[in-house]
C-alpha atoms as a PDB file:
ATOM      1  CA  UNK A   1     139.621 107.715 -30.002  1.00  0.00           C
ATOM      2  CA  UNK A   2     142.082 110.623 -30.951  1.00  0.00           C
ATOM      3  CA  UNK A   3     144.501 111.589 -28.882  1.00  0.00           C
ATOM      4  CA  UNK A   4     147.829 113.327 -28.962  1.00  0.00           C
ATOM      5  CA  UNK A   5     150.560 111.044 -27.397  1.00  0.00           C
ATOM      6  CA  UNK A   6     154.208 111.497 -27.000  1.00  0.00           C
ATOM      7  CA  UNK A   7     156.525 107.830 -27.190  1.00  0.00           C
ATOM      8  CA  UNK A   8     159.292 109.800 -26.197  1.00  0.00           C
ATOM      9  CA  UNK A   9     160.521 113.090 -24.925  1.00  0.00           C
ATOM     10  CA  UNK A  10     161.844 115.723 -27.163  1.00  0.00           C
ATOM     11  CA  UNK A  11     161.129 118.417 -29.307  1.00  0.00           C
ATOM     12  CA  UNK A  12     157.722 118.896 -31.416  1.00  0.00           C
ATOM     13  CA  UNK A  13     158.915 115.751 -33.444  1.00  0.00           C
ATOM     14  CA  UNK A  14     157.969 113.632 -30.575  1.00  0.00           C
ATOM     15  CA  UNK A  15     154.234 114.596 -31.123  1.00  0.00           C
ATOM     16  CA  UNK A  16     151.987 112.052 -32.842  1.00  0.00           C
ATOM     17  CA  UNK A  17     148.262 112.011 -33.194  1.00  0.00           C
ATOM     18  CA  UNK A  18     147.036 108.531 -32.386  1.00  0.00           C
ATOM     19  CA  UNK A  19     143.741 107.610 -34.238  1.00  0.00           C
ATOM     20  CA  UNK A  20     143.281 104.416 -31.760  1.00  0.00           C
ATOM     21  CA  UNK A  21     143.731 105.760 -27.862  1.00  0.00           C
ATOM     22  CA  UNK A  22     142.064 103.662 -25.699  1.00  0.00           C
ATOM     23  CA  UNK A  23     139.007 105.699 -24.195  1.00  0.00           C
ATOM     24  CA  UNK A  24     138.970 106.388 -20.415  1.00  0.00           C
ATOM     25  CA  UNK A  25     136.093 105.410 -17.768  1.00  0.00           C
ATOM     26  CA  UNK A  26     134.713 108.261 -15.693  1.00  0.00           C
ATOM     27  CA  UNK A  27     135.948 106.544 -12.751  1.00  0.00           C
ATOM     28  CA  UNK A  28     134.776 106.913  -9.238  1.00  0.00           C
ATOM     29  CA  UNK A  29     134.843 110.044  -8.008  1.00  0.00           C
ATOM     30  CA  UNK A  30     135.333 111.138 -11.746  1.00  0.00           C
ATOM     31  CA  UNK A  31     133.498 113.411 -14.918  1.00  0.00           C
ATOM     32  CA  UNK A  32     134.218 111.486 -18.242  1.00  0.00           C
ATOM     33  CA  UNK A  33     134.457 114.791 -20.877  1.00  0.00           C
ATOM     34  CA  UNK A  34     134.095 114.974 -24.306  1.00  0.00           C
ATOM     35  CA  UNK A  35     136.560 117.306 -25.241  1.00  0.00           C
ATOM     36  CA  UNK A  36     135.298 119.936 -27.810  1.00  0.00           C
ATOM     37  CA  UNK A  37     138.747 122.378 -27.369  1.00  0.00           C
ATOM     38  CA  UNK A  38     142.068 122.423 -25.706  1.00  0.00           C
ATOM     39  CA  UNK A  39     144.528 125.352 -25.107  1.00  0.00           C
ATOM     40  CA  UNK A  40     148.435 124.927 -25.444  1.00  0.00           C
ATOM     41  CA  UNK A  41     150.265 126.088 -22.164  1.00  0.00           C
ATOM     42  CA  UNK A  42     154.041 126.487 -21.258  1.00  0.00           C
ATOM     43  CA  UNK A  43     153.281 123.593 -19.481  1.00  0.00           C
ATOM     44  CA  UNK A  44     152.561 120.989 -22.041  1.00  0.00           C
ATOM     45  CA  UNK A  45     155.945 122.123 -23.607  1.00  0.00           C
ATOM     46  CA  UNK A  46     158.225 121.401 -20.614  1.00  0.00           C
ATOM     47  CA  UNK A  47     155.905 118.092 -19.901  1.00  0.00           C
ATOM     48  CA  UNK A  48     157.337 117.005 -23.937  1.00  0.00           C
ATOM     49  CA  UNK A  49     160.495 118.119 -23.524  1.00  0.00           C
ATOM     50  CA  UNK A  50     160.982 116.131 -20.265  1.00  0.00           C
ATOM     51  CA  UNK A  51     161.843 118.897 -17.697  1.00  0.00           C
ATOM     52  CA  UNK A  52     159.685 117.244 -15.728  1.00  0.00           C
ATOM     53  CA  UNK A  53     160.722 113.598 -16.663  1.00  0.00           C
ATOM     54  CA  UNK A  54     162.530 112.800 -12.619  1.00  0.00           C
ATOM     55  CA  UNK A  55     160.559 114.455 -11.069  1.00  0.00           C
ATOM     56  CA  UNK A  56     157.295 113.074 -12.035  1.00  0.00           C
ATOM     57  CA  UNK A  57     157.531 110.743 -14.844  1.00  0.00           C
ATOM     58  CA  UNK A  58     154.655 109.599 -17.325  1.00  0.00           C
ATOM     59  CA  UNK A  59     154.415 105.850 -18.389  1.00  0.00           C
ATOM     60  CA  UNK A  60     154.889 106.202 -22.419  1.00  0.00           C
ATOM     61  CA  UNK A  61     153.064 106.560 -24.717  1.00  0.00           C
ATOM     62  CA  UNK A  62     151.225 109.300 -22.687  1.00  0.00           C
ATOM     63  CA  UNK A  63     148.751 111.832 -23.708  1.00  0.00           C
ATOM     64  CA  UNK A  64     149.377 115.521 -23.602  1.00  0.00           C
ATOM     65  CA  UNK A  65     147.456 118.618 -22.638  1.00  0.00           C
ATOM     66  CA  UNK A  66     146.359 120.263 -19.374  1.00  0.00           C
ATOM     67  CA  UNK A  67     143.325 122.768 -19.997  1.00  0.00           C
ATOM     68  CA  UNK A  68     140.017 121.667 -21.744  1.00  0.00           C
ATOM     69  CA  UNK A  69     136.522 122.402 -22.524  1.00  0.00           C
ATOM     70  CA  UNK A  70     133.613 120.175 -23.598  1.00  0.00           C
ATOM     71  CA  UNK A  71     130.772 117.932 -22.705  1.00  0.00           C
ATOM     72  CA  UNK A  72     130.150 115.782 -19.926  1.00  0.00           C
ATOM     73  CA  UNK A  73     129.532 112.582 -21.010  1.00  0.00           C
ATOM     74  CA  UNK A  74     129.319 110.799 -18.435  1.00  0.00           C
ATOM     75  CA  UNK A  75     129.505 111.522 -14.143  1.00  0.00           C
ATOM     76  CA  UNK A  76     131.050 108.685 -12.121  1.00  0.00           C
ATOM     77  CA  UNK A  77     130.068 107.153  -8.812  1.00  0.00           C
ATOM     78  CA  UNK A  78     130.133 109.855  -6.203  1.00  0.00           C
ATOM     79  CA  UNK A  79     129.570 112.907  -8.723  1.00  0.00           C
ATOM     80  CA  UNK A  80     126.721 114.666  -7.863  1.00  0.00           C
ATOM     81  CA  UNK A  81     127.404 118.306  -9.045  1.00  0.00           C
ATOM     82  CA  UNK A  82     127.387 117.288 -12.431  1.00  0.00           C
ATOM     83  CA  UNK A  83     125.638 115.528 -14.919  1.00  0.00           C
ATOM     84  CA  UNK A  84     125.202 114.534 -18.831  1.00  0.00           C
ATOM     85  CA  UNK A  85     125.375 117.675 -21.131  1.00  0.00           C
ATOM     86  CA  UNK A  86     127.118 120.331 -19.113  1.00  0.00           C
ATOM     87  CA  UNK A  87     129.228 122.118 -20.600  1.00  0.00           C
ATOM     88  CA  UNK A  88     132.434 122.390 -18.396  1.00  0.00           C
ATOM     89  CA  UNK A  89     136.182 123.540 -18.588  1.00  0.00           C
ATOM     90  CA  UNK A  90     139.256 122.573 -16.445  1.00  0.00           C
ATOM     91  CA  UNK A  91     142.313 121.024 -15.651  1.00  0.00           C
ATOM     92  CA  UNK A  92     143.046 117.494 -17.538  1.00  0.00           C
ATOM     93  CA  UNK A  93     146.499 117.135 -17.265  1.00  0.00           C
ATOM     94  CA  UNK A  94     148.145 112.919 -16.610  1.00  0.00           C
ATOM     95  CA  UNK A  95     150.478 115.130 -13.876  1.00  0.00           C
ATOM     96  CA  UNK A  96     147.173 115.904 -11.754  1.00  0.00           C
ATOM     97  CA  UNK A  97     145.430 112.751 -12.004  1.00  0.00           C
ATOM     98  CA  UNK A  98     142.921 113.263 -15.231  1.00  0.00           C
ATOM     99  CA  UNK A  99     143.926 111.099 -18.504  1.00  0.00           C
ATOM    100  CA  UNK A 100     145.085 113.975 -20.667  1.00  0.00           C
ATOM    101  CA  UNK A 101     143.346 116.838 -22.305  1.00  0.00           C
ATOM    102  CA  UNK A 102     144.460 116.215 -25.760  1.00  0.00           C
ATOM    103  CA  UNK A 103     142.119 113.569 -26.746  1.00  0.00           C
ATOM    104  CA  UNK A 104     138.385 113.203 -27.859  1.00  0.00           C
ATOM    105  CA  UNK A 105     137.502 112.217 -23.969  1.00  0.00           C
ATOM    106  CA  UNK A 106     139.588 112.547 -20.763  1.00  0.00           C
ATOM    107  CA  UNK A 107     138.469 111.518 -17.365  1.00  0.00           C
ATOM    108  CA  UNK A 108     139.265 114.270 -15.001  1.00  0.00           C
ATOM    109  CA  UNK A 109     138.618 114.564 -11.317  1.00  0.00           C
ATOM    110  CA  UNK A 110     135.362 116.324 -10.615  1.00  0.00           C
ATOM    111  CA  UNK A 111     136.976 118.392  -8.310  1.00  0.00           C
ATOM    112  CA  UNK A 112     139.434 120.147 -11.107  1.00  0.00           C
ATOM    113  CA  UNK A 113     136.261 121.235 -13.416  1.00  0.00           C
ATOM    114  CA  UNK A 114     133.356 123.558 -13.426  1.00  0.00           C
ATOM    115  CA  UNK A 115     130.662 124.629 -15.997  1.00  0.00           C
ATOM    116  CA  UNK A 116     132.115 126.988 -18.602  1.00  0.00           C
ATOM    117  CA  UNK A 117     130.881 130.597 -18.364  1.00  0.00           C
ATOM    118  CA  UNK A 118     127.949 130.624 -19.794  1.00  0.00           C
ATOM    119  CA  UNK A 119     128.085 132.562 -23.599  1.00  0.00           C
ATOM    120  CA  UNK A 120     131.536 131.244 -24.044  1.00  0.00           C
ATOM    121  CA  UNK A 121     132.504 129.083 -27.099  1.00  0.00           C
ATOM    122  CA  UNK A 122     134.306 125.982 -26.311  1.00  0.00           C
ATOM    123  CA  UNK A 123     137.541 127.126 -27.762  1.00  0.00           C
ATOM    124  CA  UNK A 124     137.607 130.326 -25.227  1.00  0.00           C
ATOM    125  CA  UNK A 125     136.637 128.430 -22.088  1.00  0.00           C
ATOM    126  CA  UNK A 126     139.277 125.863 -23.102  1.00  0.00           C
ATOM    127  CA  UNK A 127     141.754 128.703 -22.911  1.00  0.00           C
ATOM    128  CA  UNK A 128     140.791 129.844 -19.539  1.00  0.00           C
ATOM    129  CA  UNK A 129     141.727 127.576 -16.299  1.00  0.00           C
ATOM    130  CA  UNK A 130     145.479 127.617 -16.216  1.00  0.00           C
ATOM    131  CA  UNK A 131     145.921 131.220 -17.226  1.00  0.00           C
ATOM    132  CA  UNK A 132     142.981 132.682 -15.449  1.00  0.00           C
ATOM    133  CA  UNK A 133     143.637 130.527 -12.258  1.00  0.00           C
ATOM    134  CA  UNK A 134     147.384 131.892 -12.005  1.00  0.00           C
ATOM    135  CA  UNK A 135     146.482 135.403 -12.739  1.00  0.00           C
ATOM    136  CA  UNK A 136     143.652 135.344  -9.969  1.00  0.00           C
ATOM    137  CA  UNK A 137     145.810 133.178  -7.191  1.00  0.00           C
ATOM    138  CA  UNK A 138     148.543 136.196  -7.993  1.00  0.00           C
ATOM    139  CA  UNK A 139     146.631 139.038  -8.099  1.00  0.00           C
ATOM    140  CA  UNK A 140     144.174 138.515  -5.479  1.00  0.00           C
ATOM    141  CA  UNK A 141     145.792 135.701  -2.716  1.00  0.00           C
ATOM    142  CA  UNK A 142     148.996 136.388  -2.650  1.00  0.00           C
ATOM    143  CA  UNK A 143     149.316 140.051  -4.098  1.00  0.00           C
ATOM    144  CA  UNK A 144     145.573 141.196  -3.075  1.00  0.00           C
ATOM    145  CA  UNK A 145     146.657 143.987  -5.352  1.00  0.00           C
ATOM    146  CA  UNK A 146     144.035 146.977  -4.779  1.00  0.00           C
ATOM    147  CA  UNK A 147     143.657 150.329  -5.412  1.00  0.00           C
ATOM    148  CA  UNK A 148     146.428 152.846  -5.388  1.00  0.00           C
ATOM    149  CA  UNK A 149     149.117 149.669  -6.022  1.00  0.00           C
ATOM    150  CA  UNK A 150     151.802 149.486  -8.876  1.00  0.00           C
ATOM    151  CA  UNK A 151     152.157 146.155  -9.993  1.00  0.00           C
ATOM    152  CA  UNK A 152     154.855 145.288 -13.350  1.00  0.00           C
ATOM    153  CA  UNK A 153     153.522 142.415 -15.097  1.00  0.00           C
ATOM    154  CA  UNK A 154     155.674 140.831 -17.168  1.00  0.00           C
ATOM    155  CA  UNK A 155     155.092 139.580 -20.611  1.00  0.00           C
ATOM    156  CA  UNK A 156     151.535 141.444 -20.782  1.00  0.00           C
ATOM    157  CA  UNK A 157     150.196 139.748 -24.186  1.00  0.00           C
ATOM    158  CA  UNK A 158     150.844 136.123 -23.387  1.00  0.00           C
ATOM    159  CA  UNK A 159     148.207 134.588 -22.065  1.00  0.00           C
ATOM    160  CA  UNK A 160     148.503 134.524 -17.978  1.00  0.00           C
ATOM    161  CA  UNK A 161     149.814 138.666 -19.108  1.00  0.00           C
ATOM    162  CA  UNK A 162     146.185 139.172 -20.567  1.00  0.00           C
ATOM    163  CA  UNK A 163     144.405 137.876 -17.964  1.00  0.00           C
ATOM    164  CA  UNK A 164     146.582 139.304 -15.103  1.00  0.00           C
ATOM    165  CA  UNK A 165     146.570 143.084 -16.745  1.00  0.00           C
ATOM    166  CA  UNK A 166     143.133 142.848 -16.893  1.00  0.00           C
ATOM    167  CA  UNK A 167     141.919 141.770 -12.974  1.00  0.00           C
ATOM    168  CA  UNK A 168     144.705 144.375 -11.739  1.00  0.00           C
ATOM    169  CA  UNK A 169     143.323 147.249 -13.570  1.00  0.00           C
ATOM    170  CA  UNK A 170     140.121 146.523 -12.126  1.00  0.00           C
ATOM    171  CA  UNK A 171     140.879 145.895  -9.025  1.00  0.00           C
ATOM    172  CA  UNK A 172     142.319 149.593  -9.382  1.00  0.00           C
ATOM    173  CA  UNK A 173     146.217 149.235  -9.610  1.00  0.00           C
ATOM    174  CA  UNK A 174     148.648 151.498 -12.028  1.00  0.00           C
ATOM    175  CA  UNK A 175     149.378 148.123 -14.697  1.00  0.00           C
ATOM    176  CA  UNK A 176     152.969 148.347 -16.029  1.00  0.00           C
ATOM    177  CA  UNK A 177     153.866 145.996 -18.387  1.00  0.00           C
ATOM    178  CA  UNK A 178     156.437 144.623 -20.786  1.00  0.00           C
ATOM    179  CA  UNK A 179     155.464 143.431 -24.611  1.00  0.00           C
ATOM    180  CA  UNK A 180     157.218 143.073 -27.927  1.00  0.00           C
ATOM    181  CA  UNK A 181     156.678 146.532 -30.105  1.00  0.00           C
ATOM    182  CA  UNK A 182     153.573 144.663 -32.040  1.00  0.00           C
ATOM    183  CA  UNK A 183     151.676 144.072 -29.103  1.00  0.00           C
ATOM    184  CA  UNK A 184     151.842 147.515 -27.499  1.00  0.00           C
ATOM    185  CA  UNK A 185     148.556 148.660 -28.424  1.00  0.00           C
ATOM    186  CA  UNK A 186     147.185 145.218 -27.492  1.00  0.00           C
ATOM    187  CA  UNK A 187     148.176 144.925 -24.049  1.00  0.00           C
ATOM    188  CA  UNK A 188     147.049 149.101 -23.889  1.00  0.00           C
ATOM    189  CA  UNK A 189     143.784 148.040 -24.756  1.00  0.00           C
ATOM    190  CA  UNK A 190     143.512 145.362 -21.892  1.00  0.00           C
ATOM    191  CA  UNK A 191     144.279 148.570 -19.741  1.00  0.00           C
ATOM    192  CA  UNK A 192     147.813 148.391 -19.359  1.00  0.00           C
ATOM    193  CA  UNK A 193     149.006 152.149 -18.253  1.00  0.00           C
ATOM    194  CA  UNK A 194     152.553 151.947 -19.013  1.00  0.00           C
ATOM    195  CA  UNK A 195     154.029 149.608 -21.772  1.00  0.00           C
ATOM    196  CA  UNK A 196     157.826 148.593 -22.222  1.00  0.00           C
ATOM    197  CA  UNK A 197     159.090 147.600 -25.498  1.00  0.00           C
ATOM    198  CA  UNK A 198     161.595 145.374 -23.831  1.00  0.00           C
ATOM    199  CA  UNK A 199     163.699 145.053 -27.021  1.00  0.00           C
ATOM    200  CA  UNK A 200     164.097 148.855 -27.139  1.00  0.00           C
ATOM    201  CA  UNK A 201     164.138 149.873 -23.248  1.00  0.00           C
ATOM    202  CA  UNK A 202     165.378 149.087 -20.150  1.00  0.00           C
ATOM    203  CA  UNK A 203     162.038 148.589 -17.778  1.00  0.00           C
ATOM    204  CA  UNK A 204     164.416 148.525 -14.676  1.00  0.00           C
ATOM    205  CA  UNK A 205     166.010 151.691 -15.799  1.00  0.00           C
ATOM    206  CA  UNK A 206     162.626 153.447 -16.389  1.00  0.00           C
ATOM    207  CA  UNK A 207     160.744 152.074 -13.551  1.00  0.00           C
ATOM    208  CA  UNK A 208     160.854 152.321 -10.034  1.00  0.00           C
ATOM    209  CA  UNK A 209     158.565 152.206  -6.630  1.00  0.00           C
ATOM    210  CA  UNK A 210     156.369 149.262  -7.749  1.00  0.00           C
ATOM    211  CA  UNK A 211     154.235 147.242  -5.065  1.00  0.00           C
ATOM    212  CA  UNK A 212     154.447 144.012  -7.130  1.00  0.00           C
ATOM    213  CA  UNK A 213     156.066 142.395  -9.967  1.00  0.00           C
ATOM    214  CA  UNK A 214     154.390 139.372 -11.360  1.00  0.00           C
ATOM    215  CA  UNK A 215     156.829 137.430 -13.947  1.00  0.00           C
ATOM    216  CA  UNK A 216     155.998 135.088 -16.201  1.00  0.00           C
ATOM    217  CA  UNK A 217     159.413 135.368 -18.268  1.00  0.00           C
ATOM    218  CA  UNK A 218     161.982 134.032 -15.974  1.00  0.00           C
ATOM    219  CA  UNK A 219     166.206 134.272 -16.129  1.00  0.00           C
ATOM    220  CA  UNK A 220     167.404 137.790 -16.497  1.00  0.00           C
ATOM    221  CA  UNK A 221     164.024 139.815 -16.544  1.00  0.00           C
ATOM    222  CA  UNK A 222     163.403 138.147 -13.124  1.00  0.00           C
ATOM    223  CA  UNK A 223     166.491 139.231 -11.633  1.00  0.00           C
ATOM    224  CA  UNK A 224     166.551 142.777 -13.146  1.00  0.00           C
ATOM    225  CA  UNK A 225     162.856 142.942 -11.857  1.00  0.00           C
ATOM    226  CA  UNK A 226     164.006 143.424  -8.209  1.00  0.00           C
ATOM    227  CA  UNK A 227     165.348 146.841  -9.154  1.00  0.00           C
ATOM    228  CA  UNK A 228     161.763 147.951  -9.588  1.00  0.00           C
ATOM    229  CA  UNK A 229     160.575 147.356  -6.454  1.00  0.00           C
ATOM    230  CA  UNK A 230     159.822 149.112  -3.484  1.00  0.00           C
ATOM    231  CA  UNK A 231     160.820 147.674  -0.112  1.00  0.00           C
ATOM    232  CA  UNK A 232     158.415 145.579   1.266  1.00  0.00           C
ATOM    233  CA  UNK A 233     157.603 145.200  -1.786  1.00  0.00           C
ATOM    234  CA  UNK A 234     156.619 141.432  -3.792  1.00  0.00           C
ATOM    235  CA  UNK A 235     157.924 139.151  -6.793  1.00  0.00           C
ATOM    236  CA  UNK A 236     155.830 136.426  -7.855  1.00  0.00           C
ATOM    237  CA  UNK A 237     157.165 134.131 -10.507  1.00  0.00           C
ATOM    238  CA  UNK A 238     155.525 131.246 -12.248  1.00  0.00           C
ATOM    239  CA  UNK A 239     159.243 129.928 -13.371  1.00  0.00           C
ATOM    240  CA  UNK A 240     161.415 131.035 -11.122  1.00  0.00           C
ATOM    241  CA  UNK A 241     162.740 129.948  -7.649  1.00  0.00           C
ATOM    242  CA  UNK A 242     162.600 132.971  -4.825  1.00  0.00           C
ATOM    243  CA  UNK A 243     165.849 134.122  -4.748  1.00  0.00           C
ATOM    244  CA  UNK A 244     166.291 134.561  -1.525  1.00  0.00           C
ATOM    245  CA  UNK A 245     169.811 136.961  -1.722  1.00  0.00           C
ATOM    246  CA  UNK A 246     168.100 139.500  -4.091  1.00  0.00           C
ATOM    247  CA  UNK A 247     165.135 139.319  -1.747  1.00  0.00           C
ATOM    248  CA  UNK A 248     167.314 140.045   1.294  1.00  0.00           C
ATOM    249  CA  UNK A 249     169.200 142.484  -0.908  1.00  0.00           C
ATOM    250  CA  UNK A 250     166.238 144.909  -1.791  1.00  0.00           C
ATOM    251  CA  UNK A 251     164.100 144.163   1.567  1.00  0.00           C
ATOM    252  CA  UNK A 252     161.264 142.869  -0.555  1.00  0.00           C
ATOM    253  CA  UNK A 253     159.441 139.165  -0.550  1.00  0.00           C
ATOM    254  CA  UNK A 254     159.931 136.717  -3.775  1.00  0.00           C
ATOM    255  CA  UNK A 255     157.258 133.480  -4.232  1.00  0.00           C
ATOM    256  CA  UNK A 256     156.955 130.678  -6.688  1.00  0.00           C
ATOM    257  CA  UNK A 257     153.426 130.573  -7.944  1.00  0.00           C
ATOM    258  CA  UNK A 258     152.644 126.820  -8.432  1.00  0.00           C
ATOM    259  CA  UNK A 259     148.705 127.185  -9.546  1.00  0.00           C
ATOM    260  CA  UNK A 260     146.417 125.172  -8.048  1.00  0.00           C
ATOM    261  CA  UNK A 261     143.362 124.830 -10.181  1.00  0.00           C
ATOM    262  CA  UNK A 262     140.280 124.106  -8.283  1.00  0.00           C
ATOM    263  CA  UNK A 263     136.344 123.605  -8.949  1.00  0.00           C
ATOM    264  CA  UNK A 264     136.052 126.922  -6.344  1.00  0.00           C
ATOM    265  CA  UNK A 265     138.664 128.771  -8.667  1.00  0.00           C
ATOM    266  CA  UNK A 266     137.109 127.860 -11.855  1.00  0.00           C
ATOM    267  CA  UNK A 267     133.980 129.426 -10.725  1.00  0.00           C
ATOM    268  CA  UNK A 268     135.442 132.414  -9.083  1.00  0.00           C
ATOM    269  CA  UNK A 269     136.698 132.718 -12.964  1.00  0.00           C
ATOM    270  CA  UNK A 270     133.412 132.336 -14.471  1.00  0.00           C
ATOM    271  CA  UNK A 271     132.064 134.808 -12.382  1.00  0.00           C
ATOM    272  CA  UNK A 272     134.638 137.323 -13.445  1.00  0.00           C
ATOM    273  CA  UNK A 273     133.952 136.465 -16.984  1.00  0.00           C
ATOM    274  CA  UNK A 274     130.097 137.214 -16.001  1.00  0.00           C
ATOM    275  CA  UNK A 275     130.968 140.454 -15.072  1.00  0.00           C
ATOM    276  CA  UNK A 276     133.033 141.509 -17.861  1.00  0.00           C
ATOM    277  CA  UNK A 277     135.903 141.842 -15.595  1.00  0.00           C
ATOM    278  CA  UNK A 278     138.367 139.529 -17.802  1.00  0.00           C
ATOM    279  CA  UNK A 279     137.712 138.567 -21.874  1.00  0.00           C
ATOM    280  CA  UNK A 280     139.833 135.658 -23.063  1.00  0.00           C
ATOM    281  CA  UNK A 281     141.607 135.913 -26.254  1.00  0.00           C
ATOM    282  CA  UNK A 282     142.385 132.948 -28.442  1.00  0.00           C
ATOM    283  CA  UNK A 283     144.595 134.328 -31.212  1.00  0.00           C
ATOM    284  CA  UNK A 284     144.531 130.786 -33.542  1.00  0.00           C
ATOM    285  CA  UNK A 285     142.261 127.614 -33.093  1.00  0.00           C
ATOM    286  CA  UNK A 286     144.075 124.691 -34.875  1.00  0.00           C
ATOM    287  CA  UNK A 287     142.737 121.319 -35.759  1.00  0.00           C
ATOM    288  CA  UNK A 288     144.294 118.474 -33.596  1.00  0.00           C
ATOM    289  CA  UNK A 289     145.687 117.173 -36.305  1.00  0.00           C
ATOM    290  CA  UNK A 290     148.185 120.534 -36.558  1.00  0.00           C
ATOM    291  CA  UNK A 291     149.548 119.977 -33.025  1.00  0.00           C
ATOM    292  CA  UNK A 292     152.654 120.689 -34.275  1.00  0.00           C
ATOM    293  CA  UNK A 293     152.409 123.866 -35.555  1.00  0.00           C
ATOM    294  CA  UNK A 294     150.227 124.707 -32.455  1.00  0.00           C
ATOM    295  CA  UNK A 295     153.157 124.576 -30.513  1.00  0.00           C
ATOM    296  CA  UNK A 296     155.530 125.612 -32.554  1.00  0.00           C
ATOM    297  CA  UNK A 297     153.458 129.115 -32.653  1.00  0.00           C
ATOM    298  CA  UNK A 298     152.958 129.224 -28.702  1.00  0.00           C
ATOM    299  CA  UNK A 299     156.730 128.567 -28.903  1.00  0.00           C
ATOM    300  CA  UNK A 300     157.388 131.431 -30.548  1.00  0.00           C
ATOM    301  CA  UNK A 301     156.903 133.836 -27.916  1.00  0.00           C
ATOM    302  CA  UNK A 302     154.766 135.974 -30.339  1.00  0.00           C
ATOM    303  CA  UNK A 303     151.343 135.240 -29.975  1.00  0.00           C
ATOM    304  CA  UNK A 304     148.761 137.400 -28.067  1.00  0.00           C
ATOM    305  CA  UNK A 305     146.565 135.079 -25.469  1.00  0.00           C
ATOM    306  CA  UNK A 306     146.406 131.617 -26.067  1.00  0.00           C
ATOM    307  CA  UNK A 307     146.874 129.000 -29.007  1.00  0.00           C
ATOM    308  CA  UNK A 308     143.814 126.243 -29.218  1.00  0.00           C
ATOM    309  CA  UNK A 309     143.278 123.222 -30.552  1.00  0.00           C
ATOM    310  CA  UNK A 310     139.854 121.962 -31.685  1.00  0.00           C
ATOM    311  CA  UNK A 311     138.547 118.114 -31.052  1.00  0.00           C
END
């Protein structure tokens, strides 16, 4: 089967498309997927570069990719939830036990998939789980933003920034944001209130009294983001250590968000895409055989929602 493998770690040299992966089992306990679509997260970058080479490292050549969307092709012993034909969408990453999301199948643990919402096209549901899980384990666990809240949500047209901005305006918080000067009227039409042009303004010089910040940027936009906030206030970063002496400093509480995608999640998503609460935006699809210049565009810190590749 096709899959993209890395022999190495490195840059987006290190990516090869493999005509001849050996294709997974479902496995006990297991869904075996055909994969139709899979999105290009931060992630999958830091897996290929190696930052996460010590502290869980892959047996090489390993196949890449974390969220998916396709068929089930087959259910394994002790699947009962699911059977041949759904349409699902998930987490397929090596890192949490599935064979990799960037290949024709992956075998994924039942318990980190769920049907897609229904009326999506594979592409969108494939750019959903990671991005949609964070933004709704922020905003609504460990936030529970609600109405009359300020929240600052960093990097507003990425793709955890279009999902977040969207489930905090309707959960009825004042949505600050920061975006490059071409995406201002996209993140205003997700329902951002406030947008910062962070290459022209200083958002911790023009904002103040915020309940949250969620940042998805890291280094010195994280640190500058305590400035912001209220006391008792919260900083939830998907990068970023708490830093514990700003914390103390401004008398407000600082998390790591490590997302946990779930089969409970994923539905709680699907719901939300029922309702029209949250719309997905895929700003490119690319064939699998472009994997390169997928991630070479996500890398560039200038597209709006999510990069996808097609199987």
């Amino acid at each position: 089967m096709k899959a993209v493998q890395i022999a190495q770690y490195g840059d987006v040299g290190v990516l090869t498309v493999t005509a001849d992966a050996p294709k997974p089992g479902a496995g006990e306990g297991k869904v075996l997927v055909e994969v139709r679509a899979a999105s290009v997260n931060p992630v999958d970058t830091m897996i290929r570069s190696g930052a996460y080479a010590k502290m869980a490292p892959l047996s090489l050549p390993a196949t890449l990719g974390t969220d998916m969307a396709g068929v089930v092709a087959e259910a394994g012993a002790g699947v009962t939830d699911l059977r041949k034909g759904d349409k699902v969408f998930g987490m397929a990453s090596l890192l949490a036990g599935a064979s990799g999301a960037f290949a024709q199948f992956v075998s994924v643990p039942a318990g980190l998939i769920a049907r897609a919402p229904a009326g999506l096209d594979f592409a969108d549901a494939a750019a959903l789980p990671l991005t949609a899980v964070s933004a709704l384990e922020v905003i609504d666990e460990k936030m529970k933003v609600g109405k009359g809240h300020k929240i600052l949500i960093h990097g507003g047209a990425g793709g955890i920034g279009t999902i977040a901005v969207q489930l905090a305006k309707h959960r009825g918080a004042f949505v600050a944001t920061t975006a490059l000067a071409e995406a201002v009227s996209y993140v205003k039409g997700l329902g951002a209130d406030t947008v910062i042009d962070f290459q022209k303004e200083a958002f911790e010089k023009v904002l103040s009294g915020y309940d949250f910040v969620f940042d998805t940027v890291a280094g010195e936009t994280y640190r500058k983001s305590f400035d912001v906030l209220t006391r008792g206030g919260t900083i939830v970063s998907m990068l970023e250590q708490p830093n514990a002496d700003l914390a103390a400093r401004h008398g407000v509480t600082a998390l790591l968000q490590m997302t946990q995608v779930n089969t409970s999640r994923l539905n709680a998503v699907a719901e939300l895409v029922a309702k029209g609460v949250i719309k997905v935006h895929v700003e490119r699809v690319y064939p699998a055989d472009q994997v390169k210049e997928a991630f070479l565009a996500r890398e560039s810190g200038k597209v709006r929602g999510k990069v996808v590749l097609s199987f």
